[in-house]
C-alpha atoms as a PDB file:
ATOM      1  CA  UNK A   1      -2.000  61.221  20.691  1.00  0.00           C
ATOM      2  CA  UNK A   2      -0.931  59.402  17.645  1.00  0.00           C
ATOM      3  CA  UNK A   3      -2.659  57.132  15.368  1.00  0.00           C
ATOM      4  CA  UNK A   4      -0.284  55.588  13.763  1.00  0.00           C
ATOM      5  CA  UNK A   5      -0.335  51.672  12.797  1.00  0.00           C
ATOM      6  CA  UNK A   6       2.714  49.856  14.242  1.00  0.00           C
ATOM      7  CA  UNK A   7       4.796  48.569  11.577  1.00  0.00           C
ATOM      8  CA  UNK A   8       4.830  44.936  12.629  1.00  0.00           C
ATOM      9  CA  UNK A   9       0.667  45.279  12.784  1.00  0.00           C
ATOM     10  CA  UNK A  10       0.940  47.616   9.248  1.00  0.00           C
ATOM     11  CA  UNK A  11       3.008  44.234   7.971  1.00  0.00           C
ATOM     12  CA  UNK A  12       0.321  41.368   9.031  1.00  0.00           C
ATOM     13  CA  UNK A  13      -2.523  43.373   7.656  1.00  0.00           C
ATOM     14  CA  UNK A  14      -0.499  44.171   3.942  1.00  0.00           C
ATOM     15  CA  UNK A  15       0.018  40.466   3.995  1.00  0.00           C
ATOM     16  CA  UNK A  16      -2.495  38.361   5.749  1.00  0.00           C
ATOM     17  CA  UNK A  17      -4.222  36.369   3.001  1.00  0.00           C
ATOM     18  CA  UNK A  18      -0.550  36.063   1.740  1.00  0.00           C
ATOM     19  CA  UNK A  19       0.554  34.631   5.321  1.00  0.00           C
ATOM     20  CA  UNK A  20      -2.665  33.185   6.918  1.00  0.00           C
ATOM     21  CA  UNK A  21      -2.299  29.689   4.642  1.00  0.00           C
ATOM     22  CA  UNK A  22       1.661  28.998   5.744  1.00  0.00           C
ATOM     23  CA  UNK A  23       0.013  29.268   9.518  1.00  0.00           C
ATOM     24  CA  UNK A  24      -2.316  26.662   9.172  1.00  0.00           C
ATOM     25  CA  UNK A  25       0.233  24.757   7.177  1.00  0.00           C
ATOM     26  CA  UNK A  26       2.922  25.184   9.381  1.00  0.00           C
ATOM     27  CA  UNK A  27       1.768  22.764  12.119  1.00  0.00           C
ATOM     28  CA  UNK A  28       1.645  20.070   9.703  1.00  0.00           C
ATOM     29  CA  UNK A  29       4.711  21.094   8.014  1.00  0.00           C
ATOM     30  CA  UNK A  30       6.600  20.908  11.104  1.00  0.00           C
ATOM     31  CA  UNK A  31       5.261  17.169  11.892  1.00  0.00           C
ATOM     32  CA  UNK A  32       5.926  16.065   8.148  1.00  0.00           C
ATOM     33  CA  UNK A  33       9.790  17.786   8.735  1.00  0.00           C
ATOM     34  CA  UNK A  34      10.069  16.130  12.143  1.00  0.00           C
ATOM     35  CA  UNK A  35       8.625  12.156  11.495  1.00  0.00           C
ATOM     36  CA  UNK A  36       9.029  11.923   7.584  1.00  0.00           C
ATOM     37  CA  UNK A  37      11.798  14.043   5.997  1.00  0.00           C
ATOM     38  CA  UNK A  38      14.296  14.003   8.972  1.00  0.00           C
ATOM     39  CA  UNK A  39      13.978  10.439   9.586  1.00  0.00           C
ATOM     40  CA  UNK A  40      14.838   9.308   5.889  1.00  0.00           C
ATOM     41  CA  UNK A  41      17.837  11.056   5.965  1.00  0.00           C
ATOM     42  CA  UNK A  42      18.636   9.549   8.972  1.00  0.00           C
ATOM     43  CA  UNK A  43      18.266   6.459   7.814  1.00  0.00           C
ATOM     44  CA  UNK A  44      20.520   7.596   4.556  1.00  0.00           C
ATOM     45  CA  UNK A  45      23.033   8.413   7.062  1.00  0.00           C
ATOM     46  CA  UNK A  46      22.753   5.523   9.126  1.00  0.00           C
ATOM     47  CA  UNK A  47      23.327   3.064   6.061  1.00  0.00           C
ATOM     48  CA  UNK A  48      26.585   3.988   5.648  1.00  0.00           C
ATOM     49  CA  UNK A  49      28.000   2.899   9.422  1.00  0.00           C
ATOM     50  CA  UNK A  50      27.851  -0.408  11.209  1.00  0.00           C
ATOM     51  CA  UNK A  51      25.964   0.184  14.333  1.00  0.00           C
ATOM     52  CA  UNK A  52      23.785  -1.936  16.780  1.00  0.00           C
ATOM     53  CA  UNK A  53      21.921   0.647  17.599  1.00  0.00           C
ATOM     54  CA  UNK A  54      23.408   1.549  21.284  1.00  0.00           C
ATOM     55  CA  UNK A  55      27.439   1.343  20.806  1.00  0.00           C
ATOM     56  CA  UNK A  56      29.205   3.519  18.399  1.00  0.00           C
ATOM     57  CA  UNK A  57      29.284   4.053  14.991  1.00  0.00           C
ATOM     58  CA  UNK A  58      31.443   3.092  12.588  1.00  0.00           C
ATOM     59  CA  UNK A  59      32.028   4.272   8.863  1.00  0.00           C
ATOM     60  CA  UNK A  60      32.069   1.633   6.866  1.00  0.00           C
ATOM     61  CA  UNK A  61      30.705   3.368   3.372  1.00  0.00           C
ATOM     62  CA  UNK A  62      28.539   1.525   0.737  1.00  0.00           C
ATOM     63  CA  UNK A  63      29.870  -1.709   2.493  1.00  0.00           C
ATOM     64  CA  UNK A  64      26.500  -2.607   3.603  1.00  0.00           C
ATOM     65  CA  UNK A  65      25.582  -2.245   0.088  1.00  0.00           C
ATOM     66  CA  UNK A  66      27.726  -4.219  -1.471  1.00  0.00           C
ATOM     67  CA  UNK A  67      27.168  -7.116   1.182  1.00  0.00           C
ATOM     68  CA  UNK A  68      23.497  -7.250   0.459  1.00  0.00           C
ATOM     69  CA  UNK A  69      24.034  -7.537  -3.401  1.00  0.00           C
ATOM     70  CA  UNK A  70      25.663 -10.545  -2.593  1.00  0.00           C
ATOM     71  CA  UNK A  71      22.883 -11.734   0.333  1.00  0.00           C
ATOM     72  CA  UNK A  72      20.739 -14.415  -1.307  1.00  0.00           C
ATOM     73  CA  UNK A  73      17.777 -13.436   1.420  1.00  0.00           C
ATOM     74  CA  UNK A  74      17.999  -9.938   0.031  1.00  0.00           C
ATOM     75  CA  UNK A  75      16.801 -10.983  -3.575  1.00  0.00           C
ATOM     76  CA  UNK A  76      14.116 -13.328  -2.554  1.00  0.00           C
ATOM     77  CA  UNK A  77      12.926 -10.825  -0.430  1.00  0.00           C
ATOM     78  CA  UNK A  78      13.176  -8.412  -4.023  1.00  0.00           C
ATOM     79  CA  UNK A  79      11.306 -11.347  -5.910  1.00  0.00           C
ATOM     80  CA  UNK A  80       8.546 -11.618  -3.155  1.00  0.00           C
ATOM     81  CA  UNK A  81       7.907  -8.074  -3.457  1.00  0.00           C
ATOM     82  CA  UNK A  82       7.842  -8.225  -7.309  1.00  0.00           C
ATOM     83  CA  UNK A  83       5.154 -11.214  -6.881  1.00  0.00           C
ATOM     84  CA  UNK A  84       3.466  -8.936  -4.394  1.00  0.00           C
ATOM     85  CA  UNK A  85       3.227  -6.318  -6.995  1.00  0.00           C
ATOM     86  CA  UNK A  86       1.622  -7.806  -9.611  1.00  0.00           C
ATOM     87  CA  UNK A  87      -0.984  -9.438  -7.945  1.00  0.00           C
ATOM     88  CA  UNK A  88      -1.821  -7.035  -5.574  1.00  0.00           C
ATOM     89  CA  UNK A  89      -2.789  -5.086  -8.551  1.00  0.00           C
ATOM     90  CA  UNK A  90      -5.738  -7.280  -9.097  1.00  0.00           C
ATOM     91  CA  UNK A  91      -7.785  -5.759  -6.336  1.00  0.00           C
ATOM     92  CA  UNK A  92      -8.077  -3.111  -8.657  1.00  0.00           C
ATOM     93  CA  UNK A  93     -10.088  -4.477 -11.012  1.00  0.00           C
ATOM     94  CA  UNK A  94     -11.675  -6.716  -8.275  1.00  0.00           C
ATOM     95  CA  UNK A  95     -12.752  -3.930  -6.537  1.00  0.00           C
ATOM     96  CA  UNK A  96     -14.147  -2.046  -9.848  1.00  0.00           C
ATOM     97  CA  UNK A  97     -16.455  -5.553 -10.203  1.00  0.00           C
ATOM     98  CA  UNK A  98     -17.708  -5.619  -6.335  1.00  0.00           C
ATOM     99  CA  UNK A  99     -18.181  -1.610  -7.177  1.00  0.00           C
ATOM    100  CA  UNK A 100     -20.533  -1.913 -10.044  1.00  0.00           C
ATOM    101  CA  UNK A 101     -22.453  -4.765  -8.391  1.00  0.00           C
ATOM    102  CA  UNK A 102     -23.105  -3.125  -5.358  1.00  0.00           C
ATOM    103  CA  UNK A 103     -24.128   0.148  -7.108  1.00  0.00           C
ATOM    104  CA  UNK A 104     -27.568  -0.850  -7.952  1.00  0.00           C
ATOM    105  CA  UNK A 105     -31.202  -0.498  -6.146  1.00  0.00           C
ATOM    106  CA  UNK A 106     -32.390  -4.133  -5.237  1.00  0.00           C
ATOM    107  CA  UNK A 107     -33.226  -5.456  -1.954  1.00  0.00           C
ATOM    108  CA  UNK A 108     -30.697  -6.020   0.521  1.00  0.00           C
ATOM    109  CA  UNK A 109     -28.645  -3.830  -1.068  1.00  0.00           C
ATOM    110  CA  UNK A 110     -26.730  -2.317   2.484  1.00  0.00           C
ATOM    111  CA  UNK A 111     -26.470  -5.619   3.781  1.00  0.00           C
ATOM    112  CA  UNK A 112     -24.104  -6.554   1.005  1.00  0.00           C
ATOM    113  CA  UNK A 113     -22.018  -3.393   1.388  1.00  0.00           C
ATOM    114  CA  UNK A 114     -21.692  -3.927   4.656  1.00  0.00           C
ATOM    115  CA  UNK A 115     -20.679  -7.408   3.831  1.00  0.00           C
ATOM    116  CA  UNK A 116     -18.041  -6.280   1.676  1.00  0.00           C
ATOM    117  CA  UNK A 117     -17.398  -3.493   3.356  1.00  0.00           C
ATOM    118  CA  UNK A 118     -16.502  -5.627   6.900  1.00  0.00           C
ATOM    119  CA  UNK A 119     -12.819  -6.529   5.633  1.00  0.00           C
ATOM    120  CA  UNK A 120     -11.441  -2.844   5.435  1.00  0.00           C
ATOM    121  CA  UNK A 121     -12.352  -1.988   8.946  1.00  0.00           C
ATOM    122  CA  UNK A 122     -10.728  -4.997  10.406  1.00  0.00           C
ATOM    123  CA  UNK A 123      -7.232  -5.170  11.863  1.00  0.00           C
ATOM    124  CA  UNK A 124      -4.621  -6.461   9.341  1.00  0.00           C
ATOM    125  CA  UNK A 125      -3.124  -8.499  12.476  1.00  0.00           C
ATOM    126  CA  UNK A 126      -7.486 -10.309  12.388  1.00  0.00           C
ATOM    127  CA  UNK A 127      -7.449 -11.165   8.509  1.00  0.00           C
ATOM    128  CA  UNK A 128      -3.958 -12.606   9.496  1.00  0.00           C
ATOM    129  CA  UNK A 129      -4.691 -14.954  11.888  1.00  0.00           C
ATOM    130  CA  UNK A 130      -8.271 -15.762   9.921  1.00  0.00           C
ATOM    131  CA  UNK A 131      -6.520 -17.009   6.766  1.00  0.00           C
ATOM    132  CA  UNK A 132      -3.873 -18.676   9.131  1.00  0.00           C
ATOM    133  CA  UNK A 133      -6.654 -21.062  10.576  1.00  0.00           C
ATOM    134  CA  UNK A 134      -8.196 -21.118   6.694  1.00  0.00           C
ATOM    135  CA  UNK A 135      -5.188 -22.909   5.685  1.00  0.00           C
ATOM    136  CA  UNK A 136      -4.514 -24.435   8.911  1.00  0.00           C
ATOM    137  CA  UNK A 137      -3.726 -28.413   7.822  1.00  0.00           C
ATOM    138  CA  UNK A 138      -6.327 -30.948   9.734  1.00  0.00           C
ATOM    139  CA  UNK A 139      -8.768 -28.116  10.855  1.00  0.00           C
ATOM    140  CA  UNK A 140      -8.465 -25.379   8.218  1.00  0.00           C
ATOM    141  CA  UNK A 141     -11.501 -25.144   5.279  1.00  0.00           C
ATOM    142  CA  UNK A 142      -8.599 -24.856   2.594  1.00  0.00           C
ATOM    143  CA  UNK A 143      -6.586 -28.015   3.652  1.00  0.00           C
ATOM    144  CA  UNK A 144     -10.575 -30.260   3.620  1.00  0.00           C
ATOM    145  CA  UNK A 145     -11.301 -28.212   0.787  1.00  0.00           C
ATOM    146  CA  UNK A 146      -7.963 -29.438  -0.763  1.00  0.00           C
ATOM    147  CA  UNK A 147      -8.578 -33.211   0.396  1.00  0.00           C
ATOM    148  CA  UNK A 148     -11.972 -33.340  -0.970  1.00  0.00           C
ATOM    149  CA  UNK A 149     -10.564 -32.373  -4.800  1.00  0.00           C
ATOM    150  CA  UNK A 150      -7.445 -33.908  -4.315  1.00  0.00           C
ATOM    151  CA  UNK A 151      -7.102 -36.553  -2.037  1.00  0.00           C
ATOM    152  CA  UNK A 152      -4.312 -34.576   0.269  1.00  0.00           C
ATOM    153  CA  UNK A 153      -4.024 -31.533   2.097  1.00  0.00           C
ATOM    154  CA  UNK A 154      -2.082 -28.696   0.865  1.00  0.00           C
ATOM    155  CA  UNK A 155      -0.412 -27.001   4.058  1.00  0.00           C
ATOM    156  CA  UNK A 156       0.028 -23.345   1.602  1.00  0.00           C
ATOM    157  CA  UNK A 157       1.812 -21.688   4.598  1.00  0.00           C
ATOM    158  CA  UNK A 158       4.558 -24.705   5.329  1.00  0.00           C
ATOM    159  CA  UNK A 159       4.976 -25.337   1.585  1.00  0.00           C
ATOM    160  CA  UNK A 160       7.807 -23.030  -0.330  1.00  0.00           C
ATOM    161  CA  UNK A 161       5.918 -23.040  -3.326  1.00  0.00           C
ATOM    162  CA  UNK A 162       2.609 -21.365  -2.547  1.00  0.00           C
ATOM    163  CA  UNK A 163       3.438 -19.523   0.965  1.00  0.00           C
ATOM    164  CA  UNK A 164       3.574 -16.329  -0.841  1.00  0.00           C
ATOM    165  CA  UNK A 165       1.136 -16.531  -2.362  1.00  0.00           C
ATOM    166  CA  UNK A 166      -1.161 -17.986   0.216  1.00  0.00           C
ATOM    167  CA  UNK A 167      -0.175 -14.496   2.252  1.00  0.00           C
ATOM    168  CA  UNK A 168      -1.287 -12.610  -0.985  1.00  0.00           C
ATOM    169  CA  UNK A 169      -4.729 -13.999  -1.420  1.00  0.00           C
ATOM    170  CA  UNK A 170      -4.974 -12.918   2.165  1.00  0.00           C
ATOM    171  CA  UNK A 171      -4.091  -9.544   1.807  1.00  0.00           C
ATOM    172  CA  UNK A 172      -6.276  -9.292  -1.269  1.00  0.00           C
ATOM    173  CA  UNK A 173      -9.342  -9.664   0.610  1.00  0.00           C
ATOM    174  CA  UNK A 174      -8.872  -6.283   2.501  1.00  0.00           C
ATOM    175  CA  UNK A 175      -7.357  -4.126  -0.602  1.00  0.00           C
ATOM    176  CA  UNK A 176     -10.041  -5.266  -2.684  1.00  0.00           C
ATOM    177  CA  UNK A 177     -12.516  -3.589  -0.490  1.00  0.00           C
ATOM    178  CA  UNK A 178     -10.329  -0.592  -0.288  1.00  0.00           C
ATOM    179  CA  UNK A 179     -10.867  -0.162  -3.762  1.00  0.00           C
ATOM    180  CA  UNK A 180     -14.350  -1.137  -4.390  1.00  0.00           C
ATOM    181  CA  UNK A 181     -14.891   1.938  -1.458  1.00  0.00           C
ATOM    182  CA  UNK A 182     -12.683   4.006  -3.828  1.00  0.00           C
ATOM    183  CA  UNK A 183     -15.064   3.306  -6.964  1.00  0.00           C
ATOM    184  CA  UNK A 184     -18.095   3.386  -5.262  1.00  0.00           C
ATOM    185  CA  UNK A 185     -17.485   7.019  -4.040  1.00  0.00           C
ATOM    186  CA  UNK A 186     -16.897   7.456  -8.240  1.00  0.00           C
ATOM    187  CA  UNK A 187     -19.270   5.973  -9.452  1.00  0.00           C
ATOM    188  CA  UNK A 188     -21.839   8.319  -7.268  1.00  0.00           C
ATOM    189  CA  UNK A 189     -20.406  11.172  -8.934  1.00  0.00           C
ATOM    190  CA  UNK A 190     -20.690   9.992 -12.607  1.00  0.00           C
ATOM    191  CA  UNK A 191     -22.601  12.541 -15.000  1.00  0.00           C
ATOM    192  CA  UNK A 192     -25.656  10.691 -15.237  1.00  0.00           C
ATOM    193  CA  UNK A 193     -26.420  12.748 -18.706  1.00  0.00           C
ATOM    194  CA  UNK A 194     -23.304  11.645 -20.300  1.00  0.00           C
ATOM    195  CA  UNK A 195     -24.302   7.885 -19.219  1.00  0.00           C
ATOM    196  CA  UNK A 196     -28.086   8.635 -20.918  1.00  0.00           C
ATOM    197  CA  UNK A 197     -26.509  10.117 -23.770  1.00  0.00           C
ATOM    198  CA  UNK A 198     -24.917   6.985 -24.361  1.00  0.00           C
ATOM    199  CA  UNK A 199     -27.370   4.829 -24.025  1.00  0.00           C
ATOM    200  CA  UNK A 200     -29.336   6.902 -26.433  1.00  0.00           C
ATOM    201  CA  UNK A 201     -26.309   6.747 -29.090  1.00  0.00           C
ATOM    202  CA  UNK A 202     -26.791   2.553 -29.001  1.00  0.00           C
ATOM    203  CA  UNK A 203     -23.656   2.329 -25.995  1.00  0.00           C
ATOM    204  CA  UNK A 204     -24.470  -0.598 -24.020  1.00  0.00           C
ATOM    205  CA  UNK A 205     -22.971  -3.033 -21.501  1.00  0.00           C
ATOM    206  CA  UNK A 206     -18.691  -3.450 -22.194  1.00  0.00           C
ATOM    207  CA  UNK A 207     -18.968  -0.279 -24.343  1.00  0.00           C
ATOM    208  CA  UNK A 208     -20.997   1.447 -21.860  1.00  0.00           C
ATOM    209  CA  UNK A 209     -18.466   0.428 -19.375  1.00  0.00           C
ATOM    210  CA  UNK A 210     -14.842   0.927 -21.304  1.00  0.00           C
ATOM    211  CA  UNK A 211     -15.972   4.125 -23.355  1.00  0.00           C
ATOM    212  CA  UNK A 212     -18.084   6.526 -20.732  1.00  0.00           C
ATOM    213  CA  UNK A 213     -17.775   4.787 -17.358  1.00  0.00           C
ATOM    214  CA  UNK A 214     -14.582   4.374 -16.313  1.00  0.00           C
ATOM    215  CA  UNK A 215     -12.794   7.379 -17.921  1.00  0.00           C
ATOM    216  CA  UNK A 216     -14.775   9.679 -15.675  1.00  0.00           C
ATOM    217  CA  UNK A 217     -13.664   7.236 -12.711  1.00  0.00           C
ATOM    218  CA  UNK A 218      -9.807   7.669 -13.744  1.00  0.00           C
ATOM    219  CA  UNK A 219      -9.416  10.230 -10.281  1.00  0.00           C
ATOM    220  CA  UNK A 220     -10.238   6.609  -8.258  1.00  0.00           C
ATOM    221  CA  UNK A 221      -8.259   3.657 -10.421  1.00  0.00           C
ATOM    222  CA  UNK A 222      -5.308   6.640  -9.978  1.00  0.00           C
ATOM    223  CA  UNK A 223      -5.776   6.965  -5.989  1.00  0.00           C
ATOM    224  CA  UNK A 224      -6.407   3.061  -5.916  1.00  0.00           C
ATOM    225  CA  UNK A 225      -3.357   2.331  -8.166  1.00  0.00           C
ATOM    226  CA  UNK A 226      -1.117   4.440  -5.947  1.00  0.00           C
ATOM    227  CA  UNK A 227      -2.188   2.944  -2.680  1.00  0.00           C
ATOM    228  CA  UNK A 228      -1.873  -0.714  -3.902  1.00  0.00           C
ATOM    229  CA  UNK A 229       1.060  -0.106  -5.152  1.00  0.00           C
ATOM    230  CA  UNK A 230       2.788   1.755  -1.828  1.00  0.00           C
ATOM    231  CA  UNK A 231       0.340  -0.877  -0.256  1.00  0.00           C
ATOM    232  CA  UNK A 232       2.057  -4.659  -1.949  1.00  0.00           C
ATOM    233  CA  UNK A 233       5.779  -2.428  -1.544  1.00  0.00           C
ATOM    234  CA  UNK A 234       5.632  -1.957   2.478  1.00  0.00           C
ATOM    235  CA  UNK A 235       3.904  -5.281   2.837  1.00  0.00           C
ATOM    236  CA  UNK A 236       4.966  -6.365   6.738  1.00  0.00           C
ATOM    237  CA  UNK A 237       1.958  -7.281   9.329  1.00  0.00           C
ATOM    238  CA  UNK A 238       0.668 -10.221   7.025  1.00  0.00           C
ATOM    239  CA  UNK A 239       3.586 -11.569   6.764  1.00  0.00           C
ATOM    240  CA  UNK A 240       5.035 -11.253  10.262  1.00  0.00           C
ATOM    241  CA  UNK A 241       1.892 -12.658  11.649  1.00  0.00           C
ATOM    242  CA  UNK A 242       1.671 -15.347   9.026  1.00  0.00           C
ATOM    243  CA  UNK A 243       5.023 -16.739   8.384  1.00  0.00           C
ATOM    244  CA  UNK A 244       7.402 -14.446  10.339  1.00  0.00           C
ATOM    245  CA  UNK A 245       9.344 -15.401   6.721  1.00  0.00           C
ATOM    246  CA  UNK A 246       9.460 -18.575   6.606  1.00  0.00           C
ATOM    247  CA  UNK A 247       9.266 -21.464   6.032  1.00  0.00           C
ATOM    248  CA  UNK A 248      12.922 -20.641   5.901  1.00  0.00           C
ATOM    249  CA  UNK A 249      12.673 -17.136   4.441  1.00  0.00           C
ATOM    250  CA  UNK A 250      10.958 -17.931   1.304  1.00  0.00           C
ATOM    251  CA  UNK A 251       7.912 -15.089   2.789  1.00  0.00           C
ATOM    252  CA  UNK A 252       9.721 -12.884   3.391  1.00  0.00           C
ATOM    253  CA  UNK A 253       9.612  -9.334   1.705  1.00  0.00           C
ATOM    254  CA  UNK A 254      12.336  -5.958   1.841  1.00  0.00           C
ATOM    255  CA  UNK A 255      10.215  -4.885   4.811  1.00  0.00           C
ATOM    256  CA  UNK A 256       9.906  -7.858   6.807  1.00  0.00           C
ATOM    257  CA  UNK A 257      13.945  -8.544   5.830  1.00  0.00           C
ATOM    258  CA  UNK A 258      15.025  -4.938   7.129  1.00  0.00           C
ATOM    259  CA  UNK A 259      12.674  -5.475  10.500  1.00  0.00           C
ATOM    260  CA  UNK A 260      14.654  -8.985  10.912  1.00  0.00           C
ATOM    261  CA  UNK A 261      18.084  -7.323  10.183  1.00  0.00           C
ATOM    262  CA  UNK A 262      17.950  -4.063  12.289  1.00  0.00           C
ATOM    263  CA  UNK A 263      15.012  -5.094  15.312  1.00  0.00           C
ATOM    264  CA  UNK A 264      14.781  -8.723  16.045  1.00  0.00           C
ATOM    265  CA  UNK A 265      16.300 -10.992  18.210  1.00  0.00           C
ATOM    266  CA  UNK A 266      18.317 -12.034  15.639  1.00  0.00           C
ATOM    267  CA  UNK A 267      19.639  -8.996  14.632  1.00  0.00           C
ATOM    268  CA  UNK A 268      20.357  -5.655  15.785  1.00  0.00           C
ATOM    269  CA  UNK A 269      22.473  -4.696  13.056  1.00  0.00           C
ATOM    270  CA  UNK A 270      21.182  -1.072  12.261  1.00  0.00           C
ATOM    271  CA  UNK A 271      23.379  -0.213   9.604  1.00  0.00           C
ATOM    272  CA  UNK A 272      22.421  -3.180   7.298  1.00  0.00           C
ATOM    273  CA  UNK A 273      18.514  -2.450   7.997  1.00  0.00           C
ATOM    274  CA  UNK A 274      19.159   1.009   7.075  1.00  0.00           C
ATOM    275  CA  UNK A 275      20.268  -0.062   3.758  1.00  0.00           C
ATOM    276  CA  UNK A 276      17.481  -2.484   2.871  1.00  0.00           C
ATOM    277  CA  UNK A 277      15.228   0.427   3.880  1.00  0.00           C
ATOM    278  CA  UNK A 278      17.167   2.963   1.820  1.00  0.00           C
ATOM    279  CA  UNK A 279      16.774   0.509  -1.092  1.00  0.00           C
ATOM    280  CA  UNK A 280      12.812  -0.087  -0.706  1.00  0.00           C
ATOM    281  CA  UNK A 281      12.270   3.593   0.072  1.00  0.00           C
ATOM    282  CA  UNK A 282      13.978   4.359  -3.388  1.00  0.00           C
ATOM    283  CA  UNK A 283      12.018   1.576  -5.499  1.00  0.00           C
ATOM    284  CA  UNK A 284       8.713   3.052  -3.652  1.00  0.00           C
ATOM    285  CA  UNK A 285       9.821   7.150  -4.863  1.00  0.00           C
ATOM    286  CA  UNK A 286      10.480   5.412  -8.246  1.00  0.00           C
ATOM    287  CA  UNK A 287       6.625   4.332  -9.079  1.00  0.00           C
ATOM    288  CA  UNK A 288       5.325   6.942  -6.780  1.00  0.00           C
ATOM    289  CA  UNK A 289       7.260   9.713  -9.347  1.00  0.00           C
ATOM    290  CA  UNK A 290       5.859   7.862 -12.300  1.00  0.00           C
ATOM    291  CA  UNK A 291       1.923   8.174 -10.697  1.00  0.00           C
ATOM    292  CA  UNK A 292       2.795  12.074 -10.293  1.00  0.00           C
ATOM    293  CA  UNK A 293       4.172  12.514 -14.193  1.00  0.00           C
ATOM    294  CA  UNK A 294       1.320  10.967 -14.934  1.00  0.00           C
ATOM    295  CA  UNK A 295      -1.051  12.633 -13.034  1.00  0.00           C
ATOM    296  CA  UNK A 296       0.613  16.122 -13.965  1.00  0.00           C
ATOM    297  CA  UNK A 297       0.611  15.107 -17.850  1.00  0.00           C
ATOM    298  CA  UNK A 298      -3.286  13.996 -17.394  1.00  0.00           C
ATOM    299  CA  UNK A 299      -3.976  17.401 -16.172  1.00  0.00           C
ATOM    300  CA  UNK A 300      -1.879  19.659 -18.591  1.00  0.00           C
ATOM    301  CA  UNK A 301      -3.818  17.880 -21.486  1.00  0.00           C
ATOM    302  CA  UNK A 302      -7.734  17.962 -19.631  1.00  0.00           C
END
């Protein structure tokens, strides 16, 4: 009778540790190649056509490019976004402030956590509609709060001016307890001796803060930077449920703009949302390459 090891079970055994972590991978894998990669090159392909999204396709080239550099919606949807982007990066800092205050032992300490804590486990679609009624004109707080100071009521979401940034404050509220979650989670895994060493060496309050504190908390303002950026880029739900773009498209932002172009009842032209998405996807790989440089050239000098 022989003994000998079959050469397919000789081959798992010489390479199992090699193998075993591509198995578990390779569920995941497949469902990143299937819903992620496949998809935006879909959408690459589907930019170049004019198509409804049922009839046929037609090759038309970069001509839905060159029609949205010369679609006014198309750069005040840009501009939005840009607005979006630098003042969603406030929660940042916003968050590091609620983070610090809630990381000390007084009384009542959980309740405020859970406080701040209550607008990141609520639907986006709920802090929408709460901010609507906020600034809802007769009934809203903002609009009395507004009549009180000034004698009038502002209406933020029916006023060009201030609608988008009405929407921002809004989704502020949410992102900035995203964050403080982020540094809280940090700041429970500072070195305490490095923080006592510190304080022994005379380092106190700003210095404290700028000098020992926040460079060991650089792993969460990097994970909070990246998600409020992807975050202010893909902005859609506030909006929609806000504004649905208006008051005559002055909300509106690339996301919201391709959604109105390729899916709504007033468009259906696939081709043309494929292009605005093609264009967003690229300005998101553009700051989302910059985070990994970064992130690679932090490590290479640690």
């Amino acid at each position: 009778m022989s003994n000998t090891v079959p050469s397919s079970s000789g081959f798992w055994k010489r390479n199992q540790q090699t193998l075993a972590p591509f198995l578990f991978l390779a569920p995941g894998m497949l469902m990143f190649l299937i819903y992620v990669l496949v998809p935006i090159f879909e959408s690459i392909w589907i930019s170049f056509h004019d198509w409804d999204g049922l009839g046929a396709m037609t090759w038309i080239g970069f001509g839905n490019y060159a029609e949205l550099i010369d679609d006014d919606a198309f750069y005040t949807s840009l501009s939005n976004n840009v607005i979006w982007l630098v003042l969603y990066l406030l929660s940042i800092p916003a968050g590091l402030a609620v983070a610090l205050f809630l990381n000390q032992t007084v009384a009542g300490i959980r309740l405020y956590k859970s406080l701040f804590f209550f607008p990141f486990v609520i639907s986006q679609v709920v802090v929408g509609l709460m901010f609507t009624w906020f600034y809802a004109p007769d009934f809203g707080l903002f609009a009395k709060l507004t009549e009180m100071l000034f004698g009038e009521q502002i209406a933020v979401l029916a006023e060009e001016r201030y609608v988008t940034y009405g929407i921002i404050v809004a989704g502020l509220w949410p992102q900035t307890a995203y964050c403080m979650i982020l540094y809280l989670t940090g700041l429970n895994n500072i070195n305490p001796e490095q923080v006592e060493a510190a304080r022994m060496d005379g380092a106190k309050g700003l210095k404290l803060l700028w000098y020992v504190i926040l460079p060991q908390l650089a792993p969460a303002t990097f994970i909070a930077m990246v998600v409020t950026v992807i975050g202010s880029l893909r902005s859609f739900d506030l909006v929609s449920i806000m504004t649905a773009g208006g008051p005559y498209g002055s909300s509106q932002v690339l996301s919201y703009f391709m959604y109105e172009q390729a899916l709504s009842e007033y468009g259906f032209r696939m081709g043309y949302g494929a292009s605005i998405a093609v264009v967003l996807f690229l300005i998101m790989m553009v700051f989302i390459s910059l985070f990994i440089v970064r992130m690679l050239a932090q490590e290479r000098n640690a």
